[in-house]
Structure formats: structure tokens, C-alpha cells
PDB file of N, CA and C in Angstrom:
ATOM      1  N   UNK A   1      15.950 -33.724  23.071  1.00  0.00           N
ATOM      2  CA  UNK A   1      15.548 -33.016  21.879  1.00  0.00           C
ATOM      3  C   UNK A   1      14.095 -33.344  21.511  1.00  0.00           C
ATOM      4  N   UNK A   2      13.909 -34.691  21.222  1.00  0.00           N
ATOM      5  CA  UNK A   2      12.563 -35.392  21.112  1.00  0.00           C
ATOM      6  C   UNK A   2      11.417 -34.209  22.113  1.00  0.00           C
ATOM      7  N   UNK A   3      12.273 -34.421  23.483  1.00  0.00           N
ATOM      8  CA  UNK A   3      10.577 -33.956  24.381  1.00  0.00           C
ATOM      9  C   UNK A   3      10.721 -32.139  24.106  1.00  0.00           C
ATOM     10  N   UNK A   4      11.657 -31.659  23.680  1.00  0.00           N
ATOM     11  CA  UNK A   4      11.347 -30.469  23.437  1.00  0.00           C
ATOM     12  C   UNK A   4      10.446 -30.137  22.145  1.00  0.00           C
ATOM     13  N   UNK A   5      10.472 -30.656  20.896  1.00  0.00           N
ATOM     14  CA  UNK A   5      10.171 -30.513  20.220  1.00  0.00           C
ATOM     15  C   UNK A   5       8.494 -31.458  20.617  1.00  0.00           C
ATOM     16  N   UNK A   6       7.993 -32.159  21.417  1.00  0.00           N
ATOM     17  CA  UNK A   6       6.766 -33.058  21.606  1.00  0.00           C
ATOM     18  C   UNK A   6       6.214 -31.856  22.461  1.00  0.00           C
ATOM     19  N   UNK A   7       6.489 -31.159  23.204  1.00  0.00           N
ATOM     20  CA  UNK A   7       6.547 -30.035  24.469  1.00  0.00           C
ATOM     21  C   UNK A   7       5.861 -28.689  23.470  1.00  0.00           C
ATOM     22  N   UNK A   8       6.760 -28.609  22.887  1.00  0.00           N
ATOM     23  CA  UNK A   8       6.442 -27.219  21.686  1.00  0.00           C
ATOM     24  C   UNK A   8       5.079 -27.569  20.820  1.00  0.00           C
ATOM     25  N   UNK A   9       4.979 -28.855  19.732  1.00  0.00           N
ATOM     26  CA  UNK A   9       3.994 -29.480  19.498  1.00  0.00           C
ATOM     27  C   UNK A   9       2.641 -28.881  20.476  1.00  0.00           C
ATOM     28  N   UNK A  10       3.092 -29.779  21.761  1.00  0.00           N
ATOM     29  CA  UNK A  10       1.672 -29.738  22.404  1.00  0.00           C
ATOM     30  C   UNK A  10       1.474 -28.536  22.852  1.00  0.00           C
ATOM     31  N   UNK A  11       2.055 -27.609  23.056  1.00  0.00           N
ATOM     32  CA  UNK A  11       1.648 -25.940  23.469  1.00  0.00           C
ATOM     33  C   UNK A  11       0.987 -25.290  22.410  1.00  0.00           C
ATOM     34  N   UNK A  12       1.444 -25.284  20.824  1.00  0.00           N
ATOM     35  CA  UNK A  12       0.616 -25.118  19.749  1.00  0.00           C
ATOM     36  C   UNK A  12      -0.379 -25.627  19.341  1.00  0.00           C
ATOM     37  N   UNK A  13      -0.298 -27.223  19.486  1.00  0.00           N
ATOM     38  CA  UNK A  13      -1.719 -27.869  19.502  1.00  0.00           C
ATOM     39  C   UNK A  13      -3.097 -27.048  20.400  1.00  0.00           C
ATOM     40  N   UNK A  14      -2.491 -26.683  21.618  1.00  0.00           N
ATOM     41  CA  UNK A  14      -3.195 -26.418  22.869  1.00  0.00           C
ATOM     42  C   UNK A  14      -3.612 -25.188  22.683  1.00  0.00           C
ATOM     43  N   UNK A  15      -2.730 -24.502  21.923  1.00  0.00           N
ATOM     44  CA  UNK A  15      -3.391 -23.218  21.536  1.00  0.00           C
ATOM     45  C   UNK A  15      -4.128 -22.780  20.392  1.00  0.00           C
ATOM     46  N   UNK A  16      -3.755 -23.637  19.686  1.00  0.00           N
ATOM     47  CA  UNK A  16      -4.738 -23.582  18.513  1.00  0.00           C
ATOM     48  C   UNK A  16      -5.989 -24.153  18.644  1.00  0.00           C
ATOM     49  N   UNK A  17      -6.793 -25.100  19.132  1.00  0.00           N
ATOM     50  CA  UNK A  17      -7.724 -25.485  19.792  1.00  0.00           C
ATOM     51  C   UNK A  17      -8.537 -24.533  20.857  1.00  0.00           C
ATOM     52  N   UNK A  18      -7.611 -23.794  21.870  1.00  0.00           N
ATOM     53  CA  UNK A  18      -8.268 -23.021  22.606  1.00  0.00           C
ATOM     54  C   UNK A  18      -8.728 -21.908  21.393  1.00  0.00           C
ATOM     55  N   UNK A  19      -8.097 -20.979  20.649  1.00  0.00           N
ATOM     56  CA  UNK A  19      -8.470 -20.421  19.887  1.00  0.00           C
ATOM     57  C   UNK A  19      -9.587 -20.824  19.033  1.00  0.00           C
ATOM     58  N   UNK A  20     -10.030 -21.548  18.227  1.00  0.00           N
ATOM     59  CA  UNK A  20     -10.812 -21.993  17.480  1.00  0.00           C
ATOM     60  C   UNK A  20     -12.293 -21.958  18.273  1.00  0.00           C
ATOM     61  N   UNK A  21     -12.359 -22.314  19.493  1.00  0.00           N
ATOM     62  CA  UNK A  21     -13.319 -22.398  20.167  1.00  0.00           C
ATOM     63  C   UNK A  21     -14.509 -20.945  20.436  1.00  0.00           C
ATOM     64  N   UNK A  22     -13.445 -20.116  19.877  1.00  0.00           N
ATOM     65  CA  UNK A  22     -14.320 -18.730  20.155  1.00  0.00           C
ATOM     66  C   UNK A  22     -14.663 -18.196  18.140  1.00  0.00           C
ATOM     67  N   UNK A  23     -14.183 -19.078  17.697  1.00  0.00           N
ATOM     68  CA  UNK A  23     -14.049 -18.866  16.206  1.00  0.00           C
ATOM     69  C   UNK A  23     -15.386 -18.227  15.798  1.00  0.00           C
ATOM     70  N   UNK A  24     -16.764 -19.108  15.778  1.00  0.00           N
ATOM     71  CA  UNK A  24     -18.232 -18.306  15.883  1.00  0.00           C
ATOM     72  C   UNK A  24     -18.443 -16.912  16.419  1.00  0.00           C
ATOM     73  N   UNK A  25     -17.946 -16.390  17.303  1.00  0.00           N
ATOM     74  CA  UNK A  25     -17.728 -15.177  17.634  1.00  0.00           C
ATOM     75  C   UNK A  25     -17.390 -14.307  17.679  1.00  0.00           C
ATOM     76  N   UNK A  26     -16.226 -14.566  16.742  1.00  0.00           N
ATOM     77  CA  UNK A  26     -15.474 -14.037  15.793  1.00  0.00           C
ATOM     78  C   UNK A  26     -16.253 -13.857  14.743  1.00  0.00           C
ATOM     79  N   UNK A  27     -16.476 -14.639  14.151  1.00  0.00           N
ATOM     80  CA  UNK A  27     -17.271 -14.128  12.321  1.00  0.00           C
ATOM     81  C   UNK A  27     -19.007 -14.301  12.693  1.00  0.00           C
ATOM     82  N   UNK A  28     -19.114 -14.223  13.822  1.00  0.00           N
ATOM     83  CA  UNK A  28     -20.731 -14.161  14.254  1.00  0.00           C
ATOM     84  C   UNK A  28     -21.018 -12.527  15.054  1.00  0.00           C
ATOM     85  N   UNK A  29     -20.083 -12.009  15.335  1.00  0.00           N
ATOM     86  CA  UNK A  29     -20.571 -11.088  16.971  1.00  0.00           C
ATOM     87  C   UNK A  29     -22.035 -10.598  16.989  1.00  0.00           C
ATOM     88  N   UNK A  30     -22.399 -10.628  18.275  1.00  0.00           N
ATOM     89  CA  UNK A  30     -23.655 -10.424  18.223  1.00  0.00           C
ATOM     90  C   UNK A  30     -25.123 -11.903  18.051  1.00  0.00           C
ATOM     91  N   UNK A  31     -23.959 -12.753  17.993  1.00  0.00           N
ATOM     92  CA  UNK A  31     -24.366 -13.987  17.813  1.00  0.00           C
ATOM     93  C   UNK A  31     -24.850 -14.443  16.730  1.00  0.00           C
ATOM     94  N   UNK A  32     -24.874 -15.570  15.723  1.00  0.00           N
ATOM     95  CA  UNK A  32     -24.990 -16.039  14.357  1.00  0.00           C
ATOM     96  C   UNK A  32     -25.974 -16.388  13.836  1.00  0.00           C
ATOM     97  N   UNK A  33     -27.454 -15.851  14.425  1.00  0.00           N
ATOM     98  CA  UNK A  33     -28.670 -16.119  14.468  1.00  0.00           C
ATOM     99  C   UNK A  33     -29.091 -15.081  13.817  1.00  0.00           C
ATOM    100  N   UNK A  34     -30.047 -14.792  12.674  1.00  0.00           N
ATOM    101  CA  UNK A  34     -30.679 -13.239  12.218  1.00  0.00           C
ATOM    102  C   UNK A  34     -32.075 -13.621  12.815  1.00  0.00           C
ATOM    103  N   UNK A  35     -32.839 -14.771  13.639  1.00  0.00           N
ATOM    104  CA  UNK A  35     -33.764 -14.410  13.890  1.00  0.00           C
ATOM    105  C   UNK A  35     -34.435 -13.340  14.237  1.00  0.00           C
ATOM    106  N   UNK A  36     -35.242 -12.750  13.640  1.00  0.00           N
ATOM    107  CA  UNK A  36     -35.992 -11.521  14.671  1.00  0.00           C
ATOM    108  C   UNK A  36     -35.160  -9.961  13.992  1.00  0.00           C
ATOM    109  N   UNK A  37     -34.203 -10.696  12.712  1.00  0.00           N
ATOM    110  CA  UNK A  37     -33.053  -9.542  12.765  1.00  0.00           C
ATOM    111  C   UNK A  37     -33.706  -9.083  10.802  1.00  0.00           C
ATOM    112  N   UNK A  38     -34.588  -8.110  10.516  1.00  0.00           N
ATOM    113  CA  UNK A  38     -35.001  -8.070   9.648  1.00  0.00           C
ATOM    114  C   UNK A  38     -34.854  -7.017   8.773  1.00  0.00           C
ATOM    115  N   UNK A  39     -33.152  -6.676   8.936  1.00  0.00           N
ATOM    116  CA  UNK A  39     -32.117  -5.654   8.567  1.00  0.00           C
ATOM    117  C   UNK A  39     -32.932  -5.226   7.218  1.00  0.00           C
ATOM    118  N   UNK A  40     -32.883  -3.469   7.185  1.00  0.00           N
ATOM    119  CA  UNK A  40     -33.363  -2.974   6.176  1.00  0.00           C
ATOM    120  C   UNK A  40     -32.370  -1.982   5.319  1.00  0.00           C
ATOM    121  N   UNK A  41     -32.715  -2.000   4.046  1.00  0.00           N
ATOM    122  CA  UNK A  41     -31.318  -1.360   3.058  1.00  0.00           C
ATOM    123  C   UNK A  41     -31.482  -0.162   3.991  1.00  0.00           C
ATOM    124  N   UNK A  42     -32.712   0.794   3.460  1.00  0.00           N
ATOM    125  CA  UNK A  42     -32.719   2.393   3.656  1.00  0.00           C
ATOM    126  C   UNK A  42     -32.803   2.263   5.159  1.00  0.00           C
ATOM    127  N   UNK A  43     -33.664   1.405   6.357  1.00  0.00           N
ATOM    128  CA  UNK A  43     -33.649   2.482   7.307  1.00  0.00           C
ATOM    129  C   UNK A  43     -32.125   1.756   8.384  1.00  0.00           C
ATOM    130  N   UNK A  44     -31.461   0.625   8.026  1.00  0.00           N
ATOM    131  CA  UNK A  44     -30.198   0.030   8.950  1.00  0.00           C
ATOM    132  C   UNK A  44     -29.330   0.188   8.100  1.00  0.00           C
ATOM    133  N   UNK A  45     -28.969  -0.241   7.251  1.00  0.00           N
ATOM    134  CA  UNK A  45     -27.509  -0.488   6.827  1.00  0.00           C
ATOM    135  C   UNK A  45     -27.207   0.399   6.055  1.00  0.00           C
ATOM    136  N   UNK A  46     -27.908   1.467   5.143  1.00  0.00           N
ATOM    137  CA  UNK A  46     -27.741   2.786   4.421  1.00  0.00           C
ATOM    138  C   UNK A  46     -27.127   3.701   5.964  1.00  0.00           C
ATOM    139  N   UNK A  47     -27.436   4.036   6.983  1.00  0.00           N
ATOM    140  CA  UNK A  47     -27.457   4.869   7.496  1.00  0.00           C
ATOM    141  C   UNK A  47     -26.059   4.367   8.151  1.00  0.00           C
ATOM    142  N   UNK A  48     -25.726   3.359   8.918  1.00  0.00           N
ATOM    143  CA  UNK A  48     -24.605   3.068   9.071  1.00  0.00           C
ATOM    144  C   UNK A  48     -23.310   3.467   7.744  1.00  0.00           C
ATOM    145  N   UNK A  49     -23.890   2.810   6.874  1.00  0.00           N
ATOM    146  CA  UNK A  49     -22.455   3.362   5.791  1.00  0.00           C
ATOM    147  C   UNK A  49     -22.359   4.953   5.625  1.00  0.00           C
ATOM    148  N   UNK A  50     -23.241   5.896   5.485  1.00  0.00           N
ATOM    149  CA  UNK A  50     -23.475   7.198   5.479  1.00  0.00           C
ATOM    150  C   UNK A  50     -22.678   7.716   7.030  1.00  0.00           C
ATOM    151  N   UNK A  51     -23.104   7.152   7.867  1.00  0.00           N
ATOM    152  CA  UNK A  51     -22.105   7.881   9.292  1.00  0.00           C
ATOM    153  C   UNK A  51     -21.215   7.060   9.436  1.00  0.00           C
ATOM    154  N   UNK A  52     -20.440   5.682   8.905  1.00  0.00           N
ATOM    155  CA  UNK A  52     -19.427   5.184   8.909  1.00  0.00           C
ATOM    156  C   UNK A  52     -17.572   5.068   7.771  1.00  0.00           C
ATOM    157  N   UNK A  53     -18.746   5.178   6.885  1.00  0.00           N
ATOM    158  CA  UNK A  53     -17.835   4.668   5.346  1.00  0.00           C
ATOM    159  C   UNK A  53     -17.782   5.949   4.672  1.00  0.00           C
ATOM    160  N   UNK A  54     -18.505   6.657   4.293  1.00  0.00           N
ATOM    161  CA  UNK A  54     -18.179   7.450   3.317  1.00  0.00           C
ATOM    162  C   UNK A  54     -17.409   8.399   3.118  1.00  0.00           C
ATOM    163  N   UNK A  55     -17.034   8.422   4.985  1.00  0.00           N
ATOM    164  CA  UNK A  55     -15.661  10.096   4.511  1.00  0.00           C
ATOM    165  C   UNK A  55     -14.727   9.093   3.702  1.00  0.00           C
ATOM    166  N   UNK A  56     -14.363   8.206   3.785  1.00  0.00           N
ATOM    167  CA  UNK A  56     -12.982   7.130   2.726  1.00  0.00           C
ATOM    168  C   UNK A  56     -14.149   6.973   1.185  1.00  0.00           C
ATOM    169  N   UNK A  57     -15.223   6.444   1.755  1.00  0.00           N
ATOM    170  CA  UNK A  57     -16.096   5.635   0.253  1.00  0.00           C
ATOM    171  C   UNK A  57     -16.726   6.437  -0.525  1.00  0.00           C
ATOM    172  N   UNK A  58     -16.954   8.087  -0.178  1.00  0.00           N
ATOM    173  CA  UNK A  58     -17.692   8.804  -0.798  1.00  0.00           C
ATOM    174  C   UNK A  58     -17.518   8.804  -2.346  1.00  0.00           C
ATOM    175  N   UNK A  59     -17.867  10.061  -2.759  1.00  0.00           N
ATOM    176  CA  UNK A  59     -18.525  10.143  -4.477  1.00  0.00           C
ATOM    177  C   UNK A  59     -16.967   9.983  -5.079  1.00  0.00           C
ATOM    178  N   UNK A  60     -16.490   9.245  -6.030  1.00  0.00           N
ATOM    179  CA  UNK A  60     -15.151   8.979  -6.614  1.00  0.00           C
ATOM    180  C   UNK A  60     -14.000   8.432  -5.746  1.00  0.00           C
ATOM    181  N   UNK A  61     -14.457   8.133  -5.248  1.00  0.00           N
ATOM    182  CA  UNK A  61     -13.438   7.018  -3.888  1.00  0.00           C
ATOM    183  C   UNK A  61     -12.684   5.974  -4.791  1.00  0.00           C
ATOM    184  N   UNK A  62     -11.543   5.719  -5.027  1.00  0.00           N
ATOM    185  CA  UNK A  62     -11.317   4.442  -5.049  1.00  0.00           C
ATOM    186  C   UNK A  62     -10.589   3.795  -4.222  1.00  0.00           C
ATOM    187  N   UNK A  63     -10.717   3.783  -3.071  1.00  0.00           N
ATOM    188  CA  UNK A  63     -10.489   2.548  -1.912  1.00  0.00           C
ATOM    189  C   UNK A  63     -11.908   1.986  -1.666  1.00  0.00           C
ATOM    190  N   UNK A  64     -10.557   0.744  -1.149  1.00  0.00           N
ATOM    191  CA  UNK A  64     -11.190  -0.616  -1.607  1.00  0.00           C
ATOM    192  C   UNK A  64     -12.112  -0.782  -2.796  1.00  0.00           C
ATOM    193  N   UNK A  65     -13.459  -1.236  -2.625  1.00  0.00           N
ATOM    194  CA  UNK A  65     -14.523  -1.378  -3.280  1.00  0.00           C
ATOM    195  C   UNK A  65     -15.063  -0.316  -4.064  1.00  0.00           C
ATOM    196  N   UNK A  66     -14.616   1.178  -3.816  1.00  0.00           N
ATOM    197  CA  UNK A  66     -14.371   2.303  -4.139  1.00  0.00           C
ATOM    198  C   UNK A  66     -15.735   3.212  -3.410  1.00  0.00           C
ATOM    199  N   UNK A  67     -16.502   4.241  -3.939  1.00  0.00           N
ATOM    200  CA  UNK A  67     -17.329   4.490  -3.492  1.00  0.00           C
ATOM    201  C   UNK A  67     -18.807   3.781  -2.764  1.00  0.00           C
ATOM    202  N   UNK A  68     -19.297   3.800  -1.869  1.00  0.00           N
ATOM    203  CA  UNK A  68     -20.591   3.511  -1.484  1.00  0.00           C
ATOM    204  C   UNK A  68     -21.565   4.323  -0.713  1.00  0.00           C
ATOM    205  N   UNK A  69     -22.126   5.006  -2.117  1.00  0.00           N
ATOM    206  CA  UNK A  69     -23.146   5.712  -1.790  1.00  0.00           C
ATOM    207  C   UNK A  69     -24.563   5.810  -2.355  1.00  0.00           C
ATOM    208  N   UNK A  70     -24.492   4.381  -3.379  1.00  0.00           N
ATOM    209  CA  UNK A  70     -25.790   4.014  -3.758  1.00  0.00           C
ATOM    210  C   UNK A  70     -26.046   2.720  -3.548  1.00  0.00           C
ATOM    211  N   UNK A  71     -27.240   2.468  -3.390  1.00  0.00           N
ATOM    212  CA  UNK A  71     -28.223   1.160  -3.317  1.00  0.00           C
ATOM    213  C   UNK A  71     -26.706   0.026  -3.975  1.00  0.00           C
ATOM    214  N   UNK A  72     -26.670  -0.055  -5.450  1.00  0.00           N
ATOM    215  CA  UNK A  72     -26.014  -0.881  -6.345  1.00  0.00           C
ATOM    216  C   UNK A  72     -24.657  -0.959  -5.838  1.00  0.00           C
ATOM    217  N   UNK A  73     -23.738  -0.113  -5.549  1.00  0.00           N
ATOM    218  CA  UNK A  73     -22.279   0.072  -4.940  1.00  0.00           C
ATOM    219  C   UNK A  73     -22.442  -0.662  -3.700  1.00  0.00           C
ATOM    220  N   UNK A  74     -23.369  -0.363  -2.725  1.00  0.00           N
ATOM    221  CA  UNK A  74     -22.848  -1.215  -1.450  1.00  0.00           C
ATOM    222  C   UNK A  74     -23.603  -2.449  -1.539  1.00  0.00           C
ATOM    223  N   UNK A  75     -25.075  -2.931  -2.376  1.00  0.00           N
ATOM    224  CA  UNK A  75     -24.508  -4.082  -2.683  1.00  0.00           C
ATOM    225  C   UNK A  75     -23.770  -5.078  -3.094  1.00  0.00           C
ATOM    226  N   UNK A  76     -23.353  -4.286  -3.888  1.00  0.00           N
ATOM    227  CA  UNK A  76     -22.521  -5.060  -5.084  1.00  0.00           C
ATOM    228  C   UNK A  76     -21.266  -5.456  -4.028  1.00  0.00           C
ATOM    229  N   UNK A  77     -20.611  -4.656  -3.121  1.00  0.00           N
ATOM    230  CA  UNK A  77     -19.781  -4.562  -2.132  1.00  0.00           C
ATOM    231  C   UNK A  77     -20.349  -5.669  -0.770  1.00  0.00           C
ATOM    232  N   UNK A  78     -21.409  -5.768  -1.227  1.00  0.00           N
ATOM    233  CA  UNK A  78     -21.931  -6.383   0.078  1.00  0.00           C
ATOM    234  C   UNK A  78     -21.010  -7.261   1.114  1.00  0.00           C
ATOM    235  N   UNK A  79     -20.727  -8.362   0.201  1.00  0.00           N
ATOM    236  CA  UNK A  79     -19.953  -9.413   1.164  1.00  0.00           C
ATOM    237  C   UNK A  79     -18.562  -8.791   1.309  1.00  0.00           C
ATOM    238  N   UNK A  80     -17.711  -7.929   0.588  1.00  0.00           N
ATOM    239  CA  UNK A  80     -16.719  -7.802   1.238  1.00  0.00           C
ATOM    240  C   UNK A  80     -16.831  -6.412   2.207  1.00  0.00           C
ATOM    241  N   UNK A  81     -17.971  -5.854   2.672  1.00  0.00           N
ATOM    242  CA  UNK A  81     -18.426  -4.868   3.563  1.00  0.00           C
ATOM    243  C   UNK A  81     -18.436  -5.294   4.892  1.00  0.00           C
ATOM    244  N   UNK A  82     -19.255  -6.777   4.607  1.00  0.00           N
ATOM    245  CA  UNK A  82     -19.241  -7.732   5.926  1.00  0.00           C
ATOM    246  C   UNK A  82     -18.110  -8.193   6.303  1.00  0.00           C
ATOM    247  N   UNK A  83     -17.182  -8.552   5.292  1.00  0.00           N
ATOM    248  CA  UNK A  83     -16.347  -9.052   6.078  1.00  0.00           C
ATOM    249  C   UNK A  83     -15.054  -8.680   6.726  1.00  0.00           C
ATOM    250  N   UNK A  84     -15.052  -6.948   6.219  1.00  0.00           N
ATOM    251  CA  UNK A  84     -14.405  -6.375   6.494  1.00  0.00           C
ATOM    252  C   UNK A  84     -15.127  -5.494   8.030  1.00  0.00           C
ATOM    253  N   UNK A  85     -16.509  -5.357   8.471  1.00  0.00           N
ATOM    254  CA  UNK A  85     -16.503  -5.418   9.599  1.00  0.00           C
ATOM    255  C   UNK A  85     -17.009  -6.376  10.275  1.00  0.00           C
ATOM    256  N   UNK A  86     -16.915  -7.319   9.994  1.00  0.00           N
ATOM    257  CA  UNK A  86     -16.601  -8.594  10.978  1.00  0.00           C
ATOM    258  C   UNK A  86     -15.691  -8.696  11.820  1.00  0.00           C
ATOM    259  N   UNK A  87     -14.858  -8.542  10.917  1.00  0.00           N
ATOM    260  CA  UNK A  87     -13.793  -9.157  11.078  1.00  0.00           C
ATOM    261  C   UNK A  87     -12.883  -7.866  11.960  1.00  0.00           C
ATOM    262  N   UNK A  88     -13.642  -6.617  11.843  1.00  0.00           N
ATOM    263  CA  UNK A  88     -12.937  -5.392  13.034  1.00  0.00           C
ATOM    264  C   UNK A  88     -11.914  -4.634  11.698  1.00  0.00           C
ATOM    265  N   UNK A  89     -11.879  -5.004  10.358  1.00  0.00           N
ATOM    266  CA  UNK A  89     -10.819  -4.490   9.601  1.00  0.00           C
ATOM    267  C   UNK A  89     -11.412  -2.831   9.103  1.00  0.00           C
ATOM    268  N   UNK A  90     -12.415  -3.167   9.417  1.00  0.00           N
ATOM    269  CA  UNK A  90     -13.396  -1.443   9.297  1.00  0.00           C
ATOM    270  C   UNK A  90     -14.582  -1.165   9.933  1.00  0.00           C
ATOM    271  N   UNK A  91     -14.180   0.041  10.303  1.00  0.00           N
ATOM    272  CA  UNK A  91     -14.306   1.276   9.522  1.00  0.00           C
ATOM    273  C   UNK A  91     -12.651   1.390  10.124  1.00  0.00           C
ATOM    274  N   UNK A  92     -11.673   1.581   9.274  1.00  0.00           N
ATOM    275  CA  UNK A  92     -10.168   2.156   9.867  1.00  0.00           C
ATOM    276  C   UNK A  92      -9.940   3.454  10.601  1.00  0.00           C
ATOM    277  N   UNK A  93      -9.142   3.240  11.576  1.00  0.00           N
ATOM    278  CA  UNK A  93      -8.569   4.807  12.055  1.00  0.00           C
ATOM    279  C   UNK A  93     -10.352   5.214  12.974  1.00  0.00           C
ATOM    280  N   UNK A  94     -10.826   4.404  13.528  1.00  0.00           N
ATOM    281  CA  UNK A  94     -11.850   4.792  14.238  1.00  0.00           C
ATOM    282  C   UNK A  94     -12.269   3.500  14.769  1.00  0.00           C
ATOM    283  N   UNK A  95     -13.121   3.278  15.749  1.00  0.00           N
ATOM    284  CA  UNK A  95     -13.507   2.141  16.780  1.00  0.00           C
ATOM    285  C   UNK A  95     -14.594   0.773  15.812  1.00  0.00           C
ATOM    286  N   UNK A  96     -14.535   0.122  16.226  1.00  0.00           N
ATOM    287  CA  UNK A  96     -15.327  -0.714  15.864  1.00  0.00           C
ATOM    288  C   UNK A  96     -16.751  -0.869  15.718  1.00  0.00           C
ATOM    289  N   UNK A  97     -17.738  -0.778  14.347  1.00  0.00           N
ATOM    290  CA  UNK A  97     -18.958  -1.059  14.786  1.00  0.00           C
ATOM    291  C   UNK A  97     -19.346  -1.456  16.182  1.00  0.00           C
ATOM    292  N   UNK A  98     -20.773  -1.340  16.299  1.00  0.00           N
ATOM    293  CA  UNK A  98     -21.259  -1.428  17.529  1.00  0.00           C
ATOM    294  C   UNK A  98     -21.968  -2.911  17.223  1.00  0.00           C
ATOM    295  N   UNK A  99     -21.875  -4.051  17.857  1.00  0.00           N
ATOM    296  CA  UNK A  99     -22.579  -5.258  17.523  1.00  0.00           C
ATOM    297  C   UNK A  99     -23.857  -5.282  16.794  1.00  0.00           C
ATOM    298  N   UNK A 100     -24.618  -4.652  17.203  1.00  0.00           N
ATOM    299  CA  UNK A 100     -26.133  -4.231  17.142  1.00  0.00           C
ATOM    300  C   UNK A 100     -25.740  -3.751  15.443  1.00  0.00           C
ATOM    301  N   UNK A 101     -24.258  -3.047  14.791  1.00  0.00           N
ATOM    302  CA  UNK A 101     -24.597  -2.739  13.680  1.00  0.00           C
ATOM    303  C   UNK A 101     -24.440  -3.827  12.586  1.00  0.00           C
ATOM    304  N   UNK A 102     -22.748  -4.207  13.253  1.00  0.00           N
ATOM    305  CA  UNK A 102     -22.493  -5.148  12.767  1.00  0.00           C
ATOM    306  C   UNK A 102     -23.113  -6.513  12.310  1.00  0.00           C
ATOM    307  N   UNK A 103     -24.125  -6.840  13.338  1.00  0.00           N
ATOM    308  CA  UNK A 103     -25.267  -7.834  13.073  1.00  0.00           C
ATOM    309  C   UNK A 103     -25.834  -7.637  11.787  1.00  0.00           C
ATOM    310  N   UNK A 104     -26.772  -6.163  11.767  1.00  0.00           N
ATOM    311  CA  UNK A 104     -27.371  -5.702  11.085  1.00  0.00           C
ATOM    312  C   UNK A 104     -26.731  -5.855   9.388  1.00  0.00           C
ATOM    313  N   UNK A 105     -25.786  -5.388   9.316  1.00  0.00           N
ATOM    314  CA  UNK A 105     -24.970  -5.509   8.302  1.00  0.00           C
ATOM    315  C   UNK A 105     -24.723  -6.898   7.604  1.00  0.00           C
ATOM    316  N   UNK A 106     -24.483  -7.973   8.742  1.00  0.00           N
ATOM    317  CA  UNK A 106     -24.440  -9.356   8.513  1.00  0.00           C
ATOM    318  C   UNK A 106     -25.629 -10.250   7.974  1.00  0.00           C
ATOM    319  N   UNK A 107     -26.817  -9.713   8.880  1.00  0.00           N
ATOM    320  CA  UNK A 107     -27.678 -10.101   8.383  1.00  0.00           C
ATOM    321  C   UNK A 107     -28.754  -9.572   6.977  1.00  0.00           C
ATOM    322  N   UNK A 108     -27.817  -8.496   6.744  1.00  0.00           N
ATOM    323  CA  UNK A 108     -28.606  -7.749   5.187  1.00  0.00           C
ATOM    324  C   UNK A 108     -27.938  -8.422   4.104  1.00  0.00           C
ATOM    325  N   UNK A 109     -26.557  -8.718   4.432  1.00  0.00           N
ATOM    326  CA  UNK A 109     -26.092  -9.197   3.342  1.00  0.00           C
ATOM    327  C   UNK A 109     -26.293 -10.946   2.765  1.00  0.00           C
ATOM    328  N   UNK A 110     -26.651 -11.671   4.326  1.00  0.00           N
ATOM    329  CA  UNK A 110     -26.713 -12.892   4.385  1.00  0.00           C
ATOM    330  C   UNK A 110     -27.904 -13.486   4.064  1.00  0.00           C
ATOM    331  N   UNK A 111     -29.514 -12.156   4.118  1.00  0.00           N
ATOM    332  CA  UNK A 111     -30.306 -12.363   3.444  1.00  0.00           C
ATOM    333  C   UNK A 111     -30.404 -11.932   1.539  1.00  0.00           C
ATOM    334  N   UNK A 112     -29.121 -11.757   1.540  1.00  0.00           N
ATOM    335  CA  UNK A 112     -29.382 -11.203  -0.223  1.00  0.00           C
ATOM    336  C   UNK A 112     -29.186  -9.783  -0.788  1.00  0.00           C
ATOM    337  N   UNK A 113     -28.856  -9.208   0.497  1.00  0.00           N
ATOM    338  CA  UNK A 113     -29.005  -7.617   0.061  1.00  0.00           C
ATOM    339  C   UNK A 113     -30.066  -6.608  -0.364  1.00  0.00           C
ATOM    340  N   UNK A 114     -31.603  -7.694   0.029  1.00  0.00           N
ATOM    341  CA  UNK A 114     -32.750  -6.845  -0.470  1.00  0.00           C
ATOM    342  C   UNK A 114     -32.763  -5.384  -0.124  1.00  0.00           C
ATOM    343  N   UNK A 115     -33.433  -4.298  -1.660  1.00  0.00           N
ATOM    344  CA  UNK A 115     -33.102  -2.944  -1.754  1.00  0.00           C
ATOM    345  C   UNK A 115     -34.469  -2.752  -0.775  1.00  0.00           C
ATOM    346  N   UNK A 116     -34.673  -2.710   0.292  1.00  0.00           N
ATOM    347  CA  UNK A 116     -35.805  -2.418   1.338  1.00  0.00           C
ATOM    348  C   UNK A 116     -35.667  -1.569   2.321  1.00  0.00           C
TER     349      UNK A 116
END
């Protein structure tokens, strides 16, 4: 009984560890660095939410965060924008940002959300 239950232990241990190891890459993709990455409101991350979010976020939306179609709404939304495509939970019912956006997105919000 003992080694089954020491057996089970160490397979979960073993897997939870292997998992964790990719954890940065997970809430990083695209890698966790904004060097060089000098994400802009109007010409990166406006244009992504406009061809991504708005058939759900448009004008009187209330899902999630509800509409985002101004400057103030998707900041104000900022961090839970990111972490909902980080994390692959959006855009729903369609493919996953493209890294290159997702970065972009990460790094607008992680610098502050400047309106630029």
C-alpha cells in the first residue's frame, strides 16, 4: 500500500515539476523581454482589438470587460486583456493571437498603457 501510494506521489511530483519548467512561456510567449518591443496604443494594439475583439466588445457589449473601442475602455481593461490572451482564453471561437501580437499587447500593458 505504502509503495503505491510513494509511486503515485512521485509521478505527480514528476509531473508537476516537468510542467512548471515551461511556466515562462506560458505567461511570456514570444519571450518575456519587451526589449526593442515599443508597443504603440494607435498603431499595435488599437488595431489588433479592432480586427480581434470587437465583433463580442463592440459599442454596448457587455461581455467581459464590456465594450473596447476607446483609448479609456481597453485601458482600463488592460491587464485583464493580457491575460486573457496570454493565457490563449481569447479571442474565443477563433485561433490564437499571433505571438508577435500577443507580445505587443503584453508589452503595452506592462509599460503602463501609454495613449501613443
Amino acid at each position: 500500500m505504502m509503495k503505491k501510494v510513494f509511486f503515485t506521489l512521485s509521478v505527480c511530483l514528476a509531473v508537476f515539476i516537468g510542467c512548471t519548467n515551461d511556466k515562462d512561456e506560458l505567461l511570456n510567449p514570444a519571450g518575456g523581454d519587451c526589449t526593442g518591443v515599443n508597443a504603440s496604443f494607435v498603431n499595435d494594439v488599437l488595431p489588433i482589438i479592432q480586427a480581434n475583439c470587437q465583433g463580442c466588445h463592440g459599442v454596448g457589449s457587455t461581455n467581459g470587460p464590456g465594450q473596447l473601442t476607446t483609448y479609456n475602455e481597453i485601458s482600463n481593461a488592460g491587464t485583464r486583456i493580457k491575460n486573457a490572451v496570454v493565457s490563449g482564453f481569447m479571442p474565443r471561437n477563433a485561433a490564437p493571437l499571433p505571438a508577435a501580437d500577443i507580445r505587443k499587447i503584453r508589452c503595452w500593458v506592462d509599460s503602463g498603457t501609454p495613449n501613443n
